[in-house]
C-alpha atoms as a PDB file:
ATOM      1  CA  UNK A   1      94.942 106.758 122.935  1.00  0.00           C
ATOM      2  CA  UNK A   2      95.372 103.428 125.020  1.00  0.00           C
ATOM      3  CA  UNK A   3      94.998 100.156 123.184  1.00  0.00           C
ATOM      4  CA  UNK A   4      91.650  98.451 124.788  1.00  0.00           C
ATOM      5  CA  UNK A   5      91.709  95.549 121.991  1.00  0.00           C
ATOM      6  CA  UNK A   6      94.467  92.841 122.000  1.00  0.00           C
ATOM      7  CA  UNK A   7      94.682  89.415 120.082  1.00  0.00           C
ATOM      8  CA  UNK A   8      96.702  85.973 121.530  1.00  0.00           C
ATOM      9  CA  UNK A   9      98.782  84.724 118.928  1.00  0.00           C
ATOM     10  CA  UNK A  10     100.574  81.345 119.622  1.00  0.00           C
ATOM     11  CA  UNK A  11     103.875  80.403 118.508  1.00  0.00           C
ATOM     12  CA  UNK A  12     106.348  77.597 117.754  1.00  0.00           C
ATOM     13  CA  UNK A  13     103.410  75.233 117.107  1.00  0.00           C
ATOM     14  CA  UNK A  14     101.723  76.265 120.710  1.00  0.00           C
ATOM     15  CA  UNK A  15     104.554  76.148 122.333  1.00  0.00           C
ATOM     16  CA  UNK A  16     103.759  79.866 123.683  1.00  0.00           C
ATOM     17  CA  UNK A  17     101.444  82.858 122.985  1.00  0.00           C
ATOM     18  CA  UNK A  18     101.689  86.258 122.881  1.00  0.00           C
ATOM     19  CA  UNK A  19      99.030  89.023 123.830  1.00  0.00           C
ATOM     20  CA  UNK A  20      99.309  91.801 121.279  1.00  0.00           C
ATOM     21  CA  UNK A  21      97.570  95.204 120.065  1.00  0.00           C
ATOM     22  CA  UNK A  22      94.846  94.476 117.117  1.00  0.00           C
ATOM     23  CA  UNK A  23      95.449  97.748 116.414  1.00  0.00           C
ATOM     24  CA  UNK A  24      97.433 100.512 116.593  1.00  0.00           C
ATOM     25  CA  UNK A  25     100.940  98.999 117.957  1.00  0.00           C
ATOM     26  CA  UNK A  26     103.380  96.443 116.533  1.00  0.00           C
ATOM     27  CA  UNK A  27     102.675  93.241 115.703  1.00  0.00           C
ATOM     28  CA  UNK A  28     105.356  90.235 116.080  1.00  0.00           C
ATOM     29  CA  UNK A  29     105.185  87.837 113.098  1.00  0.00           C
ATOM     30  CA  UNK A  30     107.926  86.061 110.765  1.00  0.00           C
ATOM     31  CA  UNK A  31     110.562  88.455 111.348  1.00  0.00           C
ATOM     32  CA  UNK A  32     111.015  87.905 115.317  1.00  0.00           C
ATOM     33  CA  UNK A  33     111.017  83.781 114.755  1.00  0.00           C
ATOM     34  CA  UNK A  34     113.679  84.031 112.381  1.00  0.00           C
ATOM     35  CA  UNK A  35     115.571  86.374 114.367  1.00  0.00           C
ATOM     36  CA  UNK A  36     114.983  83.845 117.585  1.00  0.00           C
ATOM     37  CA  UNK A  37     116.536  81.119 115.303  1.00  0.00           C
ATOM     38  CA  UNK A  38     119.971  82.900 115.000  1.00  0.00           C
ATOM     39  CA  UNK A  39     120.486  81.674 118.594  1.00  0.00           C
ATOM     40  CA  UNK A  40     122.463  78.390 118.745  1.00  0.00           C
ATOM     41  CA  UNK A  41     120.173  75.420 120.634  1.00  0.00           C
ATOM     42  CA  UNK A  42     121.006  74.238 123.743  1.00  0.00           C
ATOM     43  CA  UNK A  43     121.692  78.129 124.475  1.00  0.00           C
ATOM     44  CA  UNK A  44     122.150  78.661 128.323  1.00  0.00           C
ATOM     45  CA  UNK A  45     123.394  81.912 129.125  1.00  0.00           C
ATOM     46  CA  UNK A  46     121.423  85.524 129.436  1.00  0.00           C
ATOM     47  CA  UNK A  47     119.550  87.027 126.569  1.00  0.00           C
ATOM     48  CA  UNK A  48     119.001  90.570 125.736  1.00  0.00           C
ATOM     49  CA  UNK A  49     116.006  90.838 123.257  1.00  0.00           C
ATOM     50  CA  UNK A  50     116.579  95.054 122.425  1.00  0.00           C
ATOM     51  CA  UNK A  51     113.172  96.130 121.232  1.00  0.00           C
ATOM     52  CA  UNK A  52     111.410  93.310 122.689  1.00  0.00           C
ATOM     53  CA  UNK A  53     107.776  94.613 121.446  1.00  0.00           C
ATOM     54  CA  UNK A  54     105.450  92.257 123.722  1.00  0.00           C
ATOM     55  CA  UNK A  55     108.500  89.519 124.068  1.00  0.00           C
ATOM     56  CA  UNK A  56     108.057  87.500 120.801  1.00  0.00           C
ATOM     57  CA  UNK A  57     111.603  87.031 120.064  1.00  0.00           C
ATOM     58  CA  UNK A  58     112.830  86.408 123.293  1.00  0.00           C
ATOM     59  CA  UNK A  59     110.206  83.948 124.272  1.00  0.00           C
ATOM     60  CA  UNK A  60     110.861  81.855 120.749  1.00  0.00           C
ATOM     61  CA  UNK A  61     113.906  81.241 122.134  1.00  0.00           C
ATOM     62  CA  UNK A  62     112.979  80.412 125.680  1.00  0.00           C
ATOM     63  CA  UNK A  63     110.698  77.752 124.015  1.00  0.00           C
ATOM     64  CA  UNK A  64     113.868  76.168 122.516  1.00  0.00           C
ATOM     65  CA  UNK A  65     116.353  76.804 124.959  1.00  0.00           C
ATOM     66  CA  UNK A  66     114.826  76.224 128.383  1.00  0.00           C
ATOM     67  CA  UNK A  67     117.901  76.668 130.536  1.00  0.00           C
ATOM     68  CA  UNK A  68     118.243  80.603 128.579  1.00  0.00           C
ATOM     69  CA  UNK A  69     117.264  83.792 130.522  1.00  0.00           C
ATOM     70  CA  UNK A  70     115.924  86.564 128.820  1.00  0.00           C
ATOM     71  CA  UNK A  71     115.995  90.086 129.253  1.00  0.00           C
ATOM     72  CA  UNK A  72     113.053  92.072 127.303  1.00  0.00           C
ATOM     73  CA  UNK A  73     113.906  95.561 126.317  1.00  0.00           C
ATOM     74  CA  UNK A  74     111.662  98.316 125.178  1.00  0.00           C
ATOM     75  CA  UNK A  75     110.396 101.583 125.325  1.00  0.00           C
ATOM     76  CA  UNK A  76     106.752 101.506 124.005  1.00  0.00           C
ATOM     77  CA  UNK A  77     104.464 101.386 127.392  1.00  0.00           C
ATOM     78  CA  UNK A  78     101.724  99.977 125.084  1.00  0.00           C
ATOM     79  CA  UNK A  79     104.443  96.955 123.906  1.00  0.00           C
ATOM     80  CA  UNK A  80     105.535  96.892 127.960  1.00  0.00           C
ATOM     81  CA  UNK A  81     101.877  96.667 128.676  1.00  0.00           C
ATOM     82  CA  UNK A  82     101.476  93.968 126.071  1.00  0.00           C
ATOM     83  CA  UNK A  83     104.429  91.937 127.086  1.00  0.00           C
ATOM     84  CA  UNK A  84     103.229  91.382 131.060  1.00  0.00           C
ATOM     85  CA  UNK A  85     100.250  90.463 129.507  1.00  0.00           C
ATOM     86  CA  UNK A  86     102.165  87.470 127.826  1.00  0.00           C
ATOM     87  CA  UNK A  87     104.408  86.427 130.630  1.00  0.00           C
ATOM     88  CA  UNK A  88     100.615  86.852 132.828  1.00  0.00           C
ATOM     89  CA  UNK A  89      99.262  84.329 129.759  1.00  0.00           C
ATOM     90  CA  UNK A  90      98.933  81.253 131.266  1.00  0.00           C
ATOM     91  CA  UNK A  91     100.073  79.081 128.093  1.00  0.00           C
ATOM     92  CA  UNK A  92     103.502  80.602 129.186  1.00  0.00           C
ATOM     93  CA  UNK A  93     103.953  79.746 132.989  1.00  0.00           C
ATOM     94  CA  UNK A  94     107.472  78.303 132.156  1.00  0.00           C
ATOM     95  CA  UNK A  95     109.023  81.272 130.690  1.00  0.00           C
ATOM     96  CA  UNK A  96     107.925  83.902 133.384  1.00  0.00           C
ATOM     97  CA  UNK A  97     110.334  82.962 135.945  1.00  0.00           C
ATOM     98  CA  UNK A  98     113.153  83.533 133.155  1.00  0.00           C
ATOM     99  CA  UNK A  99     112.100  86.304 131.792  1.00  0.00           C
ATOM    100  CA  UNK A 100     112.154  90.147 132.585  1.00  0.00           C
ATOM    101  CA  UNK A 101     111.260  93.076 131.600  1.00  0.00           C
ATOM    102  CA  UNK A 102     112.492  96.640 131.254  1.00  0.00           C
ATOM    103  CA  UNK A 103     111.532  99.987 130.049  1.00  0.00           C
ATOM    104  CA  UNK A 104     114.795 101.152 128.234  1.00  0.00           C
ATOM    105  CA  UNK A 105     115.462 103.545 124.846  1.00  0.00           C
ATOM    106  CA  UNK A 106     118.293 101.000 123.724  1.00  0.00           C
ATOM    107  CA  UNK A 107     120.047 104.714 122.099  1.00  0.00           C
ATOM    108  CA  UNK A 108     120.725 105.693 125.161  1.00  0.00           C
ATOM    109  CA  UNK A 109     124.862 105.971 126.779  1.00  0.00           C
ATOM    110  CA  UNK A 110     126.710 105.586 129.976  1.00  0.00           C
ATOM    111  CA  UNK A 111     124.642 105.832 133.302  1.00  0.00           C
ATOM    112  CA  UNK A 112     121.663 106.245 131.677  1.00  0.00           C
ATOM    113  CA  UNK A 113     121.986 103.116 129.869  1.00  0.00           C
ATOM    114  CA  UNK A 114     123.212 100.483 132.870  1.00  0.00           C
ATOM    115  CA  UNK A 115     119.718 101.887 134.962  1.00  0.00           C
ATOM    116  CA  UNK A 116     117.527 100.580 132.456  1.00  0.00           C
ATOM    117  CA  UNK A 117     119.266  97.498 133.022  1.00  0.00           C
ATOM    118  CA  UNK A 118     121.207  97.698 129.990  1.00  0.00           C
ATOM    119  CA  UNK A 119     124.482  96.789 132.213  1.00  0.00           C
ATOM    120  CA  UNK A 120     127.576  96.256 130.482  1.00  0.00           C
ATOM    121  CA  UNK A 121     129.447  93.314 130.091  1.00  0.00           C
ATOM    122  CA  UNK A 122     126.195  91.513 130.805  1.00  0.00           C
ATOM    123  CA  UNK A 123     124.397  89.417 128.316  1.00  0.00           C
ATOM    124  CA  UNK A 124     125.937  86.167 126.259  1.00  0.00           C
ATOM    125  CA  UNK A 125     123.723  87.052 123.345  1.00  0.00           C
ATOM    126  CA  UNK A 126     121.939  89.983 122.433  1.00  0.00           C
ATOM    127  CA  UNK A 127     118.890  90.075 120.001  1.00  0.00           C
ATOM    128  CA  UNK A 128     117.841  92.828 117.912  1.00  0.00           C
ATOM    129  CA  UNK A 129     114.540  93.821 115.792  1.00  0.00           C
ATOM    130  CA  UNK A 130     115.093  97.518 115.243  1.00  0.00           C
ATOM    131  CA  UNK A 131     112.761  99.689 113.322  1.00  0.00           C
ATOM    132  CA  UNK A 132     114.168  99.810 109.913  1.00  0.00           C
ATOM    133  CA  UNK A 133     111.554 101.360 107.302  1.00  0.00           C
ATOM    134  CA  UNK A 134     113.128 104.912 106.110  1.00  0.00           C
ATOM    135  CA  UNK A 135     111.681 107.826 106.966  1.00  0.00           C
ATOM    136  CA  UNK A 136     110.237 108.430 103.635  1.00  0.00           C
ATOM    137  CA  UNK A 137     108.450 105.123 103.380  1.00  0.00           C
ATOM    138  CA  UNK A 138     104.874 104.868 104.146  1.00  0.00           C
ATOM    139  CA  UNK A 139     104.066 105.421 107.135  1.00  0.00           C
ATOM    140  CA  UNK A 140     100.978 103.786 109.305  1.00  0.00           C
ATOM    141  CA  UNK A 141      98.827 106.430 110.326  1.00  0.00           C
ATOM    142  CA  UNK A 142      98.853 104.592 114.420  1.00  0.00           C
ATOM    143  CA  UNK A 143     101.719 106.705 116.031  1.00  0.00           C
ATOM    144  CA  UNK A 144     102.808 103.425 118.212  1.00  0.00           C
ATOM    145  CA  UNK A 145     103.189 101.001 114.976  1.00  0.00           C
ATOM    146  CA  UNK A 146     104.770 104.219 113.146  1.00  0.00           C
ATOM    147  CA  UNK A 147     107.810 104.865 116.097  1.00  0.00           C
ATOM    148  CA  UNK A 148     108.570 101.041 115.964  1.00  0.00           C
ATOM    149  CA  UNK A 149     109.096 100.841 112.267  1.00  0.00           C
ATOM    150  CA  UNK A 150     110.881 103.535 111.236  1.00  0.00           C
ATOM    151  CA  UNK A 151     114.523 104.270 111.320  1.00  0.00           C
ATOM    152  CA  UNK A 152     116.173 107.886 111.865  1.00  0.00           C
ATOM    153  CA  UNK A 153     119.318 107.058 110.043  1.00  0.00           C
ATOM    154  CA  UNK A 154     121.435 106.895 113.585  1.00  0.00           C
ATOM    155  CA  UNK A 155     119.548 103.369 114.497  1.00  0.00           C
ATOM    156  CA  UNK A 156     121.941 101.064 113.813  1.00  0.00           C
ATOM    157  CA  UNK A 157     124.695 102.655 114.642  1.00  0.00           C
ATOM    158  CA  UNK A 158     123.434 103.579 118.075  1.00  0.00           C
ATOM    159  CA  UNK A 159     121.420  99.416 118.498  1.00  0.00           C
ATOM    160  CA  UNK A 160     124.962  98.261 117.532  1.00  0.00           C
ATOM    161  CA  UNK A 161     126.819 100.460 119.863  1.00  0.00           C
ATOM    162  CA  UNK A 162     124.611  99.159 122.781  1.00  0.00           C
ATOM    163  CA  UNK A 163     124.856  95.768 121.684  1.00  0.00           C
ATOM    164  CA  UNK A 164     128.320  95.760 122.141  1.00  0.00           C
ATOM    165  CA  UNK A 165     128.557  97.181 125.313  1.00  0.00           C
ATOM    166  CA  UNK A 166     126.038  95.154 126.960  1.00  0.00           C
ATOM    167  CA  UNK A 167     127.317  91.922 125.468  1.00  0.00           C
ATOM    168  CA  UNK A 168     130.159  89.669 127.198  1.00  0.00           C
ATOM    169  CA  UNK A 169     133.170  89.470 125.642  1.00  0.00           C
ATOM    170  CA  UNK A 170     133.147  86.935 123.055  1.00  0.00           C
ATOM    171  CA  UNK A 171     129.216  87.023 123.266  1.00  0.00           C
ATOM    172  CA  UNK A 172     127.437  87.246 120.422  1.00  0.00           C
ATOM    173  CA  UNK A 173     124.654  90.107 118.354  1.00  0.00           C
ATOM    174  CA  UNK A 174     122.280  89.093 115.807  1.00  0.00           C
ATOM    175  CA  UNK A 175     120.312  91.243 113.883  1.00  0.00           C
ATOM    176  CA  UNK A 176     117.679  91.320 111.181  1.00  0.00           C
ATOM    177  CA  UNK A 177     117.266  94.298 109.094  1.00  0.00           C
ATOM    178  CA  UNK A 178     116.409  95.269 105.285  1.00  0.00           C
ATOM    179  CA  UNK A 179     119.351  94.555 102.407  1.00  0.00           C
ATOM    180  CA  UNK A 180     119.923  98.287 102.058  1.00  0.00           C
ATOM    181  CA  UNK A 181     120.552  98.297 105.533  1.00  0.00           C
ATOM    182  CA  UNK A 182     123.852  96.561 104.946  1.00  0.00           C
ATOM    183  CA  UNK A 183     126.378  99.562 104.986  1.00  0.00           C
ATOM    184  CA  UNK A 184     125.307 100.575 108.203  1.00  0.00           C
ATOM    185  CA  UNK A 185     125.672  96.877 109.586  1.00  0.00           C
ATOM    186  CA  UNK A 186     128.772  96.243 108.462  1.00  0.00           C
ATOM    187  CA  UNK A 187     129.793 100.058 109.875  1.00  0.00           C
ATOM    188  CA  UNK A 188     128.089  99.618 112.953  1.00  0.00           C
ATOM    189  CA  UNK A 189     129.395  95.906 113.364  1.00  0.00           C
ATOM    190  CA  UNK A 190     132.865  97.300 112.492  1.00  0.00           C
ATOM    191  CA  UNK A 191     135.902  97.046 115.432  1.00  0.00           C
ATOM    192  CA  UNK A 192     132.870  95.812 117.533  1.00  0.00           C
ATOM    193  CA  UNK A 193     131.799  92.244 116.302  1.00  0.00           C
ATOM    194  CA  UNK A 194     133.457  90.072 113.872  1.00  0.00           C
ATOM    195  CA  UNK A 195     133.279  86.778 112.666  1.00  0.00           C
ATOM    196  CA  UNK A 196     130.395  88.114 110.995  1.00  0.00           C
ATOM    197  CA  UNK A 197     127.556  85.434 108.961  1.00  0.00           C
ATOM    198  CA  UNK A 198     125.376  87.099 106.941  1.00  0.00           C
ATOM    199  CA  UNK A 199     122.484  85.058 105.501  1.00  0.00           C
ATOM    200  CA  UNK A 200     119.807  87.154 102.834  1.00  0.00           C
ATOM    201  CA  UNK A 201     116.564  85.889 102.916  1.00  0.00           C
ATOM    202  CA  UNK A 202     114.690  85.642 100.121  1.00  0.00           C
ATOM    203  CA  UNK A 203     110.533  85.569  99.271  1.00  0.00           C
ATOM    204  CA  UNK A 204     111.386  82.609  96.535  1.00  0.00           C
ATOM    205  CA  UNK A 205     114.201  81.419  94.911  1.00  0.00           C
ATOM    206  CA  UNK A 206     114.379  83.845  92.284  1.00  0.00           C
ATOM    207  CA  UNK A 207     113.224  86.991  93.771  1.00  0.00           C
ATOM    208  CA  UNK A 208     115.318  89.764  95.778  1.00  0.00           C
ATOM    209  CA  UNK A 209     115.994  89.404  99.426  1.00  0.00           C
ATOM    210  CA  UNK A 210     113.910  91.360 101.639  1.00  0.00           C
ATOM    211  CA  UNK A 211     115.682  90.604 104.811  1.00  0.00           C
ATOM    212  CA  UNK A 212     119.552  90.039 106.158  1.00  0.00           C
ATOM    213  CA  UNK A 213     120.006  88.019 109.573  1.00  0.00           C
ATOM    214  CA  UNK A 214     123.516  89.376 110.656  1.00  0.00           C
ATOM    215  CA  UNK A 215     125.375  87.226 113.696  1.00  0.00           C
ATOM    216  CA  UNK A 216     128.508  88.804 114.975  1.00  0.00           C
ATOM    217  CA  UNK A 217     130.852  87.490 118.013  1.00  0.00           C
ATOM    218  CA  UNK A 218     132.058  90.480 120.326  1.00  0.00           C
ATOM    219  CA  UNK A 219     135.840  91.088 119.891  1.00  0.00           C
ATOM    220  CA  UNK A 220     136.198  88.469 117.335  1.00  0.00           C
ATOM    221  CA  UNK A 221     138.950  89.013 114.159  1.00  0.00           C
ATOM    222  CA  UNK A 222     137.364  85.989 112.127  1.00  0.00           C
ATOM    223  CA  UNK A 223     136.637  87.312 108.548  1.00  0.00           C
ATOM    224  CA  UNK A 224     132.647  87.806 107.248  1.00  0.00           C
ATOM    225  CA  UNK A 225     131.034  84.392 106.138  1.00  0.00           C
ATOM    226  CA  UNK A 226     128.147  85.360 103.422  1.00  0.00           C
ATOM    227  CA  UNK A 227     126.068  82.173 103.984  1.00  0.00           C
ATOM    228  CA  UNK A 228     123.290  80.037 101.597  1.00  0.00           C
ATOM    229  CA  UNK A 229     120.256  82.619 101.256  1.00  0.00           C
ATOM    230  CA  UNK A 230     117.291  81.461 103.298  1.00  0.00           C
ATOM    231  CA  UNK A 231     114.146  80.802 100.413  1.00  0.00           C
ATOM    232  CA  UNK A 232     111.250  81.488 102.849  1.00  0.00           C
ATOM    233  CA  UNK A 233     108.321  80.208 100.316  1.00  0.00           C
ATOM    234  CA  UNK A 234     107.967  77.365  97.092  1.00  0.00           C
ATOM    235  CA  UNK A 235     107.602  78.774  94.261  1.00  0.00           C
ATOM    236  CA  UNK A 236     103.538  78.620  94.097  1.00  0.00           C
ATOM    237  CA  UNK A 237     101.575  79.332  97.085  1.00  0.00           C
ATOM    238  CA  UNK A 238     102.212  81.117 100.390  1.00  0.00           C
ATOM    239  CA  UNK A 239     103.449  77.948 101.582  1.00  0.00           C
ATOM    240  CA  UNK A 240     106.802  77.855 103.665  1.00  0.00           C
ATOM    241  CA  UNK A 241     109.637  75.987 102.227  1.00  0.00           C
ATOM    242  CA  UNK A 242     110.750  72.906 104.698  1.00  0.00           C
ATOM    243  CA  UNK A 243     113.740  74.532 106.294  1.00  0.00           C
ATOM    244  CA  UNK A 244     111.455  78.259 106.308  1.00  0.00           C
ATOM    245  CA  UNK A 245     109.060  76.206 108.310  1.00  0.00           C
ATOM    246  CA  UNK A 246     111.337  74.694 110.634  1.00  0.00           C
ATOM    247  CA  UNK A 247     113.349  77.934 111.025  1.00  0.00           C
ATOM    248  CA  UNK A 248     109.824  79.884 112.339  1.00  0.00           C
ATOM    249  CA  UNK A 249     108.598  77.094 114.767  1.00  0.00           C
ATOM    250  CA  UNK A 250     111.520  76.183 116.231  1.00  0.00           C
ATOM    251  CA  UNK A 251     112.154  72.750 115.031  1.00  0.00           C
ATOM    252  CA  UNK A 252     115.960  74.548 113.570  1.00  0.00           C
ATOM    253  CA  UNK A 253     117.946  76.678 113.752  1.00  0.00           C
ATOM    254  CA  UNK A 254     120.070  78.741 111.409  1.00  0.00           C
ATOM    255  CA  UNK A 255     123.684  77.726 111.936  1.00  0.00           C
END
């Protein structure tokens, strides 16, 4: 069934807003700003955002690095649908002439691949959100929501395997999955990226990480850097630590 009912959310203080489903598709939230922040400021060069959703990744960088391009990858015609409705927002009139958008299944090889636009060589930095709830988590009962979150055990492998194809050499991957996730990062990151900086990120200081933001520079032979954890809340309330705050609205970045 089609979604009929979106929401606009805005971002980065108001900086830009995204059109997405109220139901029944994937919503963009803490988890896209944070992976926008791996990207170094003054970033100028093209931007592949793989699994793209309605653009909330790639745009969070756009707001910060106005001379970037961005490429918006995804496969979901409800999340396509939802991300020309954001570059057709009119809060976001400076990023549509930088920004475009493809239907593409980022597991896809070869020919197959380069027509979705997924060209190699191409990109300076490529983004990643990919689903990464096992299949025997919970599932939501919306079908759309469901096929973005969850993993098949082949995801990274075959995200990471794109990545590095489509990115220049000496471009750059970032990443943010779950902590168990981290044997298939480092395997899938393996002969492809290196120079690896892994930061955890935690709830508060002294609970377990629930995310890992992986950076990786194509071709590089520089040895893994396990960075400071990121505490994303004080230790009463749901308010965001300083550096959490900044991180999200795109007043910082991570490195």
């Amino acid at each position: 069934m089609p979604v009929t009912e979106f929401t606009t959310d805005t971002f980065h203080r108001g900086k830009f807003t995204l059109v997405q489903p109220q139901k029944g598709g994937h919503r963009a939230g803490v988890d896209a700003m944070l992976l926008a922040a791996c990207v170094a400021d003054g970033f100028d060069g093209d931007l592949a955002d793989l699994g793209a959703g309605a653009g909330a990744a790639g745009l969070a960088v756009l707001s910060r690095c106005q001379q970037a391009r961005a490429s918006l990858f995804e496969m979901s015609d409800t999340m396509i649908d939802c991300a020309q409705r954001t570059l057709a927002h009119s809060d976001n009139e400076n990023f549509a002439a930088h920004t475009k958008i493809f239907k593409a299944d980022i597991t896809a090889s070869g020919e197959i691949r380069s027509r979705c636009g997924l060209v190699q060589n191409s990109f300076d930095w490529v983004i990643a959100n990919p689903p990464f709830n096992e299949s025997d988590d919970r599932r939501s009962p919306h079908s759309e929501r469901s096929f973005a979150h969850v993993m098949d055990g082949k995801t990274i492998e075959l995200w990471s395997r794109t990545a590095a194809s489509i990115a220049k050499p000496s471009g750059y991957f970032s990443i943010i999955v779950r902590p168990q996730s981290i044997g298939e990062i480092l395997a899938g990151f393996m002969g492809r990226f290196g120079a690896l900086r892994i930061t955890p990120v935690h709830p508060r200081m002294h609970e377990d990480a629930i995310r890992i933001l992986v950076t990786g520079k194509k071709g590089s032979k520089k040895k893994l850097e396990m960075t400071a954890p990121l505490i994303l809340h004080n230790e009463e309330g749901r308010d965001f630590t300083p550096r959490a705050d900044a991180l999200i609205n795109g007043e910082k970045t991570l490195f």
